[in-house]
C-alpha atoms as a PDB file:
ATOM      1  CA  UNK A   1     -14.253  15.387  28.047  1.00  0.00           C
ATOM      2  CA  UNK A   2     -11.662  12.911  27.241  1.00  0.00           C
ATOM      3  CA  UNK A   3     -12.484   9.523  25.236  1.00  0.00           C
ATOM      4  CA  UNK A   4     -10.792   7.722  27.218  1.00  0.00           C
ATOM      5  CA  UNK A   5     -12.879   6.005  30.447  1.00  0.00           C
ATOM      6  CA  UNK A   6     -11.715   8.090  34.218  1.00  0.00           C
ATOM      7  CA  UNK A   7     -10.775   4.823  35.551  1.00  0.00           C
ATOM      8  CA  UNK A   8      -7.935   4.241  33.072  1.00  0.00           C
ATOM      9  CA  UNK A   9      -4.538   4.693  33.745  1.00  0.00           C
ATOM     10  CA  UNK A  10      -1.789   4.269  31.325  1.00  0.00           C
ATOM     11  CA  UNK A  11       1.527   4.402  30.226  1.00  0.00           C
ATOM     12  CA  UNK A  12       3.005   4.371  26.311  1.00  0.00           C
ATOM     13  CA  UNK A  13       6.491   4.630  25.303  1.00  0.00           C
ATOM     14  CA  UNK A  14       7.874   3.418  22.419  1.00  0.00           C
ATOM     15  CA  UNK A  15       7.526  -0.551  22.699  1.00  0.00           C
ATOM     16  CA  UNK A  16       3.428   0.414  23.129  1.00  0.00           C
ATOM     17  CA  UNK A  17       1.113   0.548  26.084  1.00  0.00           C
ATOM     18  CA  UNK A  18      -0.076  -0.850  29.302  1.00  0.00           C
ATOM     19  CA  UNK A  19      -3.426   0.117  30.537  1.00  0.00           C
ATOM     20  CA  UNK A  20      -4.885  -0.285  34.011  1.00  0.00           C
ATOM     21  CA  UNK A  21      -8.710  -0.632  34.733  1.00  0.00           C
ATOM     22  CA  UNK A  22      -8.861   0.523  38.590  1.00  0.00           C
ATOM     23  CA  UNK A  23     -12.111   0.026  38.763  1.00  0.00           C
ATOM     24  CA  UNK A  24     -11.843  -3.558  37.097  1.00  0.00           C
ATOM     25  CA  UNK A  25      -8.507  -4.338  38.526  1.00  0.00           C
ATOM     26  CA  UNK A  26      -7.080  -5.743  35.322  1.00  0.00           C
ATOM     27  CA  UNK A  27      -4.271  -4.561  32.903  1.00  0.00           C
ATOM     28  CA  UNK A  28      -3.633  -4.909  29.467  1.00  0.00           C
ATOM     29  CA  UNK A  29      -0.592  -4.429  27.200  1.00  0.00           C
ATOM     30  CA  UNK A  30      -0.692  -3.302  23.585  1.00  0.00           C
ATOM     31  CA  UNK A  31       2.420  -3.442  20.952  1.00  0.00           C
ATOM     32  CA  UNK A  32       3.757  -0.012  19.491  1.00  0.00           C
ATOM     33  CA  UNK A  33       0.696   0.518  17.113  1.00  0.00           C
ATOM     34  CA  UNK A  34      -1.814   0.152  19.768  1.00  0.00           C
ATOM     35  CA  UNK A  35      -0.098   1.990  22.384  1.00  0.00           C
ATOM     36  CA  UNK A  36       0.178   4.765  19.624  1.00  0.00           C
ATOM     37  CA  UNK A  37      -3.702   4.775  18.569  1.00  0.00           C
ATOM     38  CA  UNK A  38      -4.468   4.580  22.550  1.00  0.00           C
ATOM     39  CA  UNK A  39      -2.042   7.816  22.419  1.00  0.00           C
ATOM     40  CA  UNK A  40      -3.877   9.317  19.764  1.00  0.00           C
ATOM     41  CA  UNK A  41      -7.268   8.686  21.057  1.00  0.00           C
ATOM     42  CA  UNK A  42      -6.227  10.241  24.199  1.00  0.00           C
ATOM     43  CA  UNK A  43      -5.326  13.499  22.628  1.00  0.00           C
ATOM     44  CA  UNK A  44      -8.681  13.666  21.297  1.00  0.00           C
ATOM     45  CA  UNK A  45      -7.535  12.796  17.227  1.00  0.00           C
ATOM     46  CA  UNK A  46     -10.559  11.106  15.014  1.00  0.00           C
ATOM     47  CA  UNK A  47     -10.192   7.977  13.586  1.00  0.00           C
ATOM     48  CA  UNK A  48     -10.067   9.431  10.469  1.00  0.00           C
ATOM     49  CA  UNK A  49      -6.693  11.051  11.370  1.00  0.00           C
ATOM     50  CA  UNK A  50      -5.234   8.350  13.069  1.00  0.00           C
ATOM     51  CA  UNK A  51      -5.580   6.356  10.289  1.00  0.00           C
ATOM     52  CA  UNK A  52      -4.488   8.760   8.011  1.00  0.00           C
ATOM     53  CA  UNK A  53      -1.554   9.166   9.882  1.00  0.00           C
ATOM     54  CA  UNK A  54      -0.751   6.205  10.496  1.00  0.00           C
ATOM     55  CA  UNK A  55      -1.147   5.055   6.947  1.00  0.00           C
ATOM     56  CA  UNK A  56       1.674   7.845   6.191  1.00  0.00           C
ATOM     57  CA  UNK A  57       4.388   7.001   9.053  1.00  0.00           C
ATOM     58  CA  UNK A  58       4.222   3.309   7.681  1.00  0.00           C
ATOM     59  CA  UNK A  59       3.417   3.407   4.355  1.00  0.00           C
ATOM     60  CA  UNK A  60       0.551   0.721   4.651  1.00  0.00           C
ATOM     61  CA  UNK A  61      -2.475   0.454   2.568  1.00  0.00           C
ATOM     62  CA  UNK A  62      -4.937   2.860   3.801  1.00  0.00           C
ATOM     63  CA  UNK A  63      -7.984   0.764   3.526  1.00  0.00           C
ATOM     64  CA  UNK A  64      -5.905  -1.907   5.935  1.00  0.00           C
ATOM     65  CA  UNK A  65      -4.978   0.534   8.787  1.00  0.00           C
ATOM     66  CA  UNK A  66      -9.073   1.970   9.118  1.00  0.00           C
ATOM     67  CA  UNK A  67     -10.073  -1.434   9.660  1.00  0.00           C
ATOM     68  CA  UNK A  68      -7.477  -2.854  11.647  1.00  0.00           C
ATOM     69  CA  UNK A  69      -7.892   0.977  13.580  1.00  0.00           C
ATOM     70  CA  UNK A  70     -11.332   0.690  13.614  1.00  0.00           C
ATOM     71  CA  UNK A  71     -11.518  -2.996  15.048  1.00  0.00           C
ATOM     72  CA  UNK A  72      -9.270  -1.694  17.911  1.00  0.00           C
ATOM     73  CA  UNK A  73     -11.084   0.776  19.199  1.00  0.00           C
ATOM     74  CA  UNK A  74     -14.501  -1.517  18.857  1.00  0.00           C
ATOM     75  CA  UNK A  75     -12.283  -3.676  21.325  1.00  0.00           C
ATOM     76  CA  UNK A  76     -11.183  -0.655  23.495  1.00  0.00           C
ATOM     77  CA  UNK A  77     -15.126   0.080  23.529  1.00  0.00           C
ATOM     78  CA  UNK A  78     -15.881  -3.967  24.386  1.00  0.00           C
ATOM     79  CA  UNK A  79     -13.543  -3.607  27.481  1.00  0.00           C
ATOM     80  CA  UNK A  80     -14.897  -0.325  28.515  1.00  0.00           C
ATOM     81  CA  UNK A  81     -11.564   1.196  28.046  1.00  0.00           C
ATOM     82  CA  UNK A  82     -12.969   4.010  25.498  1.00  0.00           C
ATOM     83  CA  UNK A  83     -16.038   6.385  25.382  1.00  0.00           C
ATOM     84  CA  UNK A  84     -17.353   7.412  22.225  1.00  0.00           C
END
């Protein structure tokens, strides 16, 4: 079962995300780094390895990126955008 809620749509490119609630009717837009966790989460990947990823593609402090990940996805769980 995916993470992410069945009413979501979304698309991510490069410049980040938008994200429809159908079942909310609203949208949302997220810059590159939240359209990549949102792509992340959606391909099932822990936290843990986002932020360990993440931490490697941009050479940030580790402790940094698993909070600022981690307070994301608390918001993505807020707005009923993410099961877990």
């Amino acid at each position: 079962m995916s993470p992410v809620a069945p009413n979501i749509r979304s698309i991510v490119d490069h410049d980040g995300a938008v994200i429809l609630d159908i079942r909310r009717d609203s949208m949302l837009t997220f810059n590159s780094t939240g359209g990549y966790v949102w792509e992340k989460l959606g391909q099932g990947k822990s936290i843990d390895e986002i932020v360990d990823d993440l931490a490697s593609d941009t050479g940030s402090d580790p402790a940094t990126v698993d909070r600022d990940v981690r307070a994301f996805v608390e918001e993505l769980k807020s707005n009923h955008l993410f099961i877990a």
